[in-house]
N, C-alpha and C. Protein backbone atom coordinates (compact mmCIF):
# COMPACT_ATOMS: atom_id res chain seq x y z
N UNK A 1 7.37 -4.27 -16.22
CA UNK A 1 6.10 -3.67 -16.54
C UNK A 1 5.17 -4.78 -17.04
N UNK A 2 4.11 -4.76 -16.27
CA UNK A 2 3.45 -6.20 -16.97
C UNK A 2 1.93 -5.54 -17.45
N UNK A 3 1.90 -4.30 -17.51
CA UNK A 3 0.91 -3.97 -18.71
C UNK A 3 1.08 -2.50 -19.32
N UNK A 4 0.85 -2.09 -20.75
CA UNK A 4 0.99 -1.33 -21.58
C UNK A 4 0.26 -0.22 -20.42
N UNK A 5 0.79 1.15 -20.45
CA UNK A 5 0.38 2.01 -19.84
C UNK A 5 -0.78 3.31 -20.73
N UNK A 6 -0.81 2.73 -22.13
CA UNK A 6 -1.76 3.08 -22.63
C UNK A 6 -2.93 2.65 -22.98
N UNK A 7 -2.77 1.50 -23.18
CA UNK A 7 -3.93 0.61 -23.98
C UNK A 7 -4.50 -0.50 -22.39
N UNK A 8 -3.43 -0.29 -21.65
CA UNK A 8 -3.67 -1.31 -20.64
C UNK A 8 -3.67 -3.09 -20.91
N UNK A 9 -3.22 -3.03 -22.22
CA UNK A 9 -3.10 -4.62 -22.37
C UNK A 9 -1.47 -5.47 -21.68
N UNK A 10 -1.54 -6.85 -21.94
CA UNK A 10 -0.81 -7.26 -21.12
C UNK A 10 1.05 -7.13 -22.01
N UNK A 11 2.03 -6.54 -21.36
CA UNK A 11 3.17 -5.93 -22.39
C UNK A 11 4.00 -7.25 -22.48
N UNK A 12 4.57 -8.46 -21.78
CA UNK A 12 5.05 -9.42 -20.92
C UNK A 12 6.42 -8.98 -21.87
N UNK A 13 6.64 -7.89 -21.44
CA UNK A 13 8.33 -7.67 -21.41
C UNK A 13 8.62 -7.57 -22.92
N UNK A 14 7.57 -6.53 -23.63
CA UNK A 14 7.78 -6.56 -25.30
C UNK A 14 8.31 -5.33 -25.24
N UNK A 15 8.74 -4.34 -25.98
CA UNK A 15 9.52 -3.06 -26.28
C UNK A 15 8.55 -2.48 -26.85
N UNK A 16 7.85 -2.85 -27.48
CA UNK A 16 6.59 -2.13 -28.21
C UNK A 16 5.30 -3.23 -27.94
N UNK A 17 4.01 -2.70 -27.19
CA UNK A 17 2.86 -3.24 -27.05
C UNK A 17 2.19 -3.62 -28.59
N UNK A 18 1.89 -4.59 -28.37
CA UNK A 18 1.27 -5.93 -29.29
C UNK A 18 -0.37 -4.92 -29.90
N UNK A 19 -0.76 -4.69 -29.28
CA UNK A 19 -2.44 -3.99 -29.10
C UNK A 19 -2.35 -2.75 -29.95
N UNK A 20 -1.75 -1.31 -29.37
CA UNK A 20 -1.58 -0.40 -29.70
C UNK A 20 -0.08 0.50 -30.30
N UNK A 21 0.88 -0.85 -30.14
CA UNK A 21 2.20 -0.23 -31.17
C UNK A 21 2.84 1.01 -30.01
N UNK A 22 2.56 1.23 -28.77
CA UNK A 22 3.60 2.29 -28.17
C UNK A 22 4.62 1.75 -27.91
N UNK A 23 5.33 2.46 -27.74
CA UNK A 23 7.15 2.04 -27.74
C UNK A 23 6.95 1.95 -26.06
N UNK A 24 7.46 0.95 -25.80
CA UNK A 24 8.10 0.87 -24.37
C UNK A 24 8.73 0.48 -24.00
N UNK A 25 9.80 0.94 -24.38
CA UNK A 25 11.62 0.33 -24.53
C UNK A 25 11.72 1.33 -23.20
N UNK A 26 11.37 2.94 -23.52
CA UNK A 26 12.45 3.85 -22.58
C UNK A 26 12.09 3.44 -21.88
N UNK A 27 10.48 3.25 -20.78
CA UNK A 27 9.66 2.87 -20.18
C UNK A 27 10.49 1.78 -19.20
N UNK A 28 10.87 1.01 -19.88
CA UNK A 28 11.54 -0.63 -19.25
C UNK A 28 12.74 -0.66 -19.03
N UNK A 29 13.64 0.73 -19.71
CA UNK A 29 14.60 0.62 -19.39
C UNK A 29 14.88 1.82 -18.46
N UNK A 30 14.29 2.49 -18.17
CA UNK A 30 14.19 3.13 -17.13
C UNK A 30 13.35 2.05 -15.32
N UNK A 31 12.63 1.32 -15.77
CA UNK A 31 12.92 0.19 -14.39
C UNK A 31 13.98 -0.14 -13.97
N UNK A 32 14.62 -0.30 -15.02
CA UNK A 32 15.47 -1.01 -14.92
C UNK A 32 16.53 -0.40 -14.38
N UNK A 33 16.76 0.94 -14.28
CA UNK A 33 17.73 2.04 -14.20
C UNK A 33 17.28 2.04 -12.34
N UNK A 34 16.05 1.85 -12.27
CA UNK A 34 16.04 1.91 -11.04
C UNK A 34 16.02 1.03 -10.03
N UNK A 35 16.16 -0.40 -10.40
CA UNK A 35 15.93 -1.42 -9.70
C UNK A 35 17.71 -1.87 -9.74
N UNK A 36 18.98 -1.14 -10.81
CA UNK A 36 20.10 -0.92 -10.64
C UNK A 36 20.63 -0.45 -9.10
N UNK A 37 19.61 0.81 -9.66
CA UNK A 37 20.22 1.84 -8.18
C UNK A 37 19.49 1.09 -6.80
N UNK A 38 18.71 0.86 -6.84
CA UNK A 38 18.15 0.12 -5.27
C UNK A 38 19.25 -1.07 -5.05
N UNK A 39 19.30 -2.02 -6.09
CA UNK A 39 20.56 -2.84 -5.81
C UNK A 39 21.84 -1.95 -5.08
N UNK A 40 22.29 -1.06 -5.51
CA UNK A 40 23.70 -0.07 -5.46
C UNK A 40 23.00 0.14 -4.15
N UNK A 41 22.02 0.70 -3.44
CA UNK A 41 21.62 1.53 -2.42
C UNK A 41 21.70 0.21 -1.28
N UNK A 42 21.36 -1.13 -1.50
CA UNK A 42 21.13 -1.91 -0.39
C UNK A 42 23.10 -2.42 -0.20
N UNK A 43 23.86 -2.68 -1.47
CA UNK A 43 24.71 -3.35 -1.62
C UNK A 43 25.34 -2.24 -0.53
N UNK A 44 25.48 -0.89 -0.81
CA UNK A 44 26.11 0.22 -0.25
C UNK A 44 25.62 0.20 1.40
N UNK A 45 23.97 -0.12 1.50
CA UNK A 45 24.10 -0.35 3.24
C UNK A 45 24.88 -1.55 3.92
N UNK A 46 25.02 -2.21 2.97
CA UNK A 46 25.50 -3.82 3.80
C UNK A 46 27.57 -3.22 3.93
N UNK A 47 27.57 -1.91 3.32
CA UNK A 47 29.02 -1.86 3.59
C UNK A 47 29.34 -0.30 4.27
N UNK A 48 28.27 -0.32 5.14
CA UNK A 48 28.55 1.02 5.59
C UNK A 48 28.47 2.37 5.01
N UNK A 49 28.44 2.20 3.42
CA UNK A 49 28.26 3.37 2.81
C UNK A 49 27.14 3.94 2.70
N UNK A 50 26.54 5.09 4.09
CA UNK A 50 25.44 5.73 3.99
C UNK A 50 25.15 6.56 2.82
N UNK A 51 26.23 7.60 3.31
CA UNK A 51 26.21 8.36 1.47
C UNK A 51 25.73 8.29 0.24
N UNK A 52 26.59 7.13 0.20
CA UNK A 52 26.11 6.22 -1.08
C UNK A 52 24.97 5.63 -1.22
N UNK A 53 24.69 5.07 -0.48
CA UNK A 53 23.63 4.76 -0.07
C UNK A 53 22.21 5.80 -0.46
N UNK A 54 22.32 6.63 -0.08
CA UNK A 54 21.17 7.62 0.04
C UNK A 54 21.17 8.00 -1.62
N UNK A 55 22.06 8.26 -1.87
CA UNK A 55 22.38 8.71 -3.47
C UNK A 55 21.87 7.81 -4.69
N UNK A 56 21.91 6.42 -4.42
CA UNK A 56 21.32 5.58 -4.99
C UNK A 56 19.80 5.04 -5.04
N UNK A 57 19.51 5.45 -3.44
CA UNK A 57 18.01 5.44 -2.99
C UNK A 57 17.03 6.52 -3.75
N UNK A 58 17.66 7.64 -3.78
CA UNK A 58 17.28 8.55 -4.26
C UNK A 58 16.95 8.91 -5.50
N UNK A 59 17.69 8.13 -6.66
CA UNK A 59 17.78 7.84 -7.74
C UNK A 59 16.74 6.86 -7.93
N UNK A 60 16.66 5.97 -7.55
CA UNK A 60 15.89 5.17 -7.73
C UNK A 60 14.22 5.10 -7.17
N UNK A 61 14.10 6.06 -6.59
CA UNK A 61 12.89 6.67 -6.20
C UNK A 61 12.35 8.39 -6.66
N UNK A 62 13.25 8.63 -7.56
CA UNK A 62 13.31 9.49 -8.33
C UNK A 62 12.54 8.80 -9.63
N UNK A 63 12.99 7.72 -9.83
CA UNK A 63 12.42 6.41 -11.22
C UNK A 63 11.31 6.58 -10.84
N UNK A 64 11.26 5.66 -9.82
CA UNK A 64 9.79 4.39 -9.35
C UNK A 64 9.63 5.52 -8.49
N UNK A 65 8.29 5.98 -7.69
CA UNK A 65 8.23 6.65 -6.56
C UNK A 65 7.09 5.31 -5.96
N UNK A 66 7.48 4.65 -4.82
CA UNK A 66 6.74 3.35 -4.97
C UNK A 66 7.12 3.27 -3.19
N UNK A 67 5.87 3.06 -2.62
CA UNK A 67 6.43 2.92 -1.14
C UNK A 67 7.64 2.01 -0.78
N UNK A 68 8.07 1.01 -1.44
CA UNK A 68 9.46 0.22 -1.06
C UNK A 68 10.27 1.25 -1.32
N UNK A 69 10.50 2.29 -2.33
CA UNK A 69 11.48 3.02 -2.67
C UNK A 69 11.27 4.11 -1.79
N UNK A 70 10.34 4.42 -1.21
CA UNK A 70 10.22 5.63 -0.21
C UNK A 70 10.59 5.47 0.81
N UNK A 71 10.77 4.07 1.59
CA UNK A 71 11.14 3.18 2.52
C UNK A 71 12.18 3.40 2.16
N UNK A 72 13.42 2.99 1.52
CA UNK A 72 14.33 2.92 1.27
C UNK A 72 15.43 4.19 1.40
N UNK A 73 14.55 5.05 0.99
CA UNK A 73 15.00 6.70 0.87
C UNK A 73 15.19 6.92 1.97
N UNK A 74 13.84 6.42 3.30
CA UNK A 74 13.94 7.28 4.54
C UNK A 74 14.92 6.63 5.23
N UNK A 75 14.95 5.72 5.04
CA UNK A 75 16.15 4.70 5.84
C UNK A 75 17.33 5.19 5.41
N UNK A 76 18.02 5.86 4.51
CA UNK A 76 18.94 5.98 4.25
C UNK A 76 19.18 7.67 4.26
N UNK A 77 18.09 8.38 4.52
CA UNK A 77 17.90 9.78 5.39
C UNK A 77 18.32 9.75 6.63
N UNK A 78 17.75 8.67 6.98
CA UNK A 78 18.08 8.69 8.86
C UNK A 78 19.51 8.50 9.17
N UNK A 79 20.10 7.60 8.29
CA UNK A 79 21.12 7.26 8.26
C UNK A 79 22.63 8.23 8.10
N UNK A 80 22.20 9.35 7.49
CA UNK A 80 22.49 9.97 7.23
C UNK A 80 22.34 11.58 7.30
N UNK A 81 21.63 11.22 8.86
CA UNK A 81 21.09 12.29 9.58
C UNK A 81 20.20 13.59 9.03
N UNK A 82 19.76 12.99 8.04
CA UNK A 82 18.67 13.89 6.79
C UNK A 82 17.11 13.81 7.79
N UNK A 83 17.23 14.40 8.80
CA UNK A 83 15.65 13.79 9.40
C UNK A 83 14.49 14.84 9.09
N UNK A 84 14.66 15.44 8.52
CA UNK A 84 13.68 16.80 7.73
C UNK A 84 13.20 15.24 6.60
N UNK A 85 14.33 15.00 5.68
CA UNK A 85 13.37 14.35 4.46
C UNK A 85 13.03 12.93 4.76
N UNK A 86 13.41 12.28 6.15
CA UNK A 86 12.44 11.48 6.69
C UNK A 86 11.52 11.07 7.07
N UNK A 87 11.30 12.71 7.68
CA UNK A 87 9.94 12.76 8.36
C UNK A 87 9.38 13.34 7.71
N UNK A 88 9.67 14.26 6.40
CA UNK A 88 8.50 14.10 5.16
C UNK A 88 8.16 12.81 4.33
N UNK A 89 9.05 12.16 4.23
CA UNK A 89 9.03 10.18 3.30
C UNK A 89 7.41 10.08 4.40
N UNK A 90 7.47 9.85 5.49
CA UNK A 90 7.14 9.05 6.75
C UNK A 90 5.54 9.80 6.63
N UNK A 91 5.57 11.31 6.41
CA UNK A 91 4.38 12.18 6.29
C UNK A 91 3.59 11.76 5.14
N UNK A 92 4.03 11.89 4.46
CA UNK A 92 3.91 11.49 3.30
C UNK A 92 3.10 10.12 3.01
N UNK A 93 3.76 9.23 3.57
CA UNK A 93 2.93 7.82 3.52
C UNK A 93 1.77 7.59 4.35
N UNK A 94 2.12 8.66 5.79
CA UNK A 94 0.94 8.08 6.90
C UNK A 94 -0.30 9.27 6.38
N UNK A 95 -0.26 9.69 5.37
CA UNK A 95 -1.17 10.97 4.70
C UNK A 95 -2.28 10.24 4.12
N UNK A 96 -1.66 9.15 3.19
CA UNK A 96 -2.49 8.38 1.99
C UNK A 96 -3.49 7.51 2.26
């Protein structure tokens, strides 16, 4: 997170913003929860585990909802023959 989501000042990886004192521990450690699971979701495609795969994607775009993570989701929909929530990921983006 490289700025306070209240005050908008710059956070550079503090737990509590310098400016306005909000806590942003859960905040950072919830990135972090999700940049876990995208790791788990790519590690899991490089070994065949779609499943898994999707389960971790999902999680982690459940966190972040962030077009790399929506990317990630649909790829691992298709994969997993989910093509209803692909071609909503896919709707979804060509909408915006």
């Amino acid at each position: 997170m490289d700025r306070c989501p209240v005050c908008n000042a710059s956070s550079e990886e503090q737990r509590v913003c310098r400016r306005c004192k909000a806590p942003l521990g859960k905040i950072m450690d919830l990135e972090q929860d999700a940049i876990e699971h995208r790791e788990k979701a790519v590690k899991a495609f490089k070994e065949n585990r779609f499943h898994e795969m999707f389960f971790h994607a999902k999680r982690c775009r459940g966190i972040v909802n962030s077009p790399e993570n929506s990317q990630l989701l649909a790829t691992a929909a298709i994969l997993i023959r989910r093509f209803d929530l692909a071609y909503f990921l896919w709707h979804q983006k060509t909408a915006q």
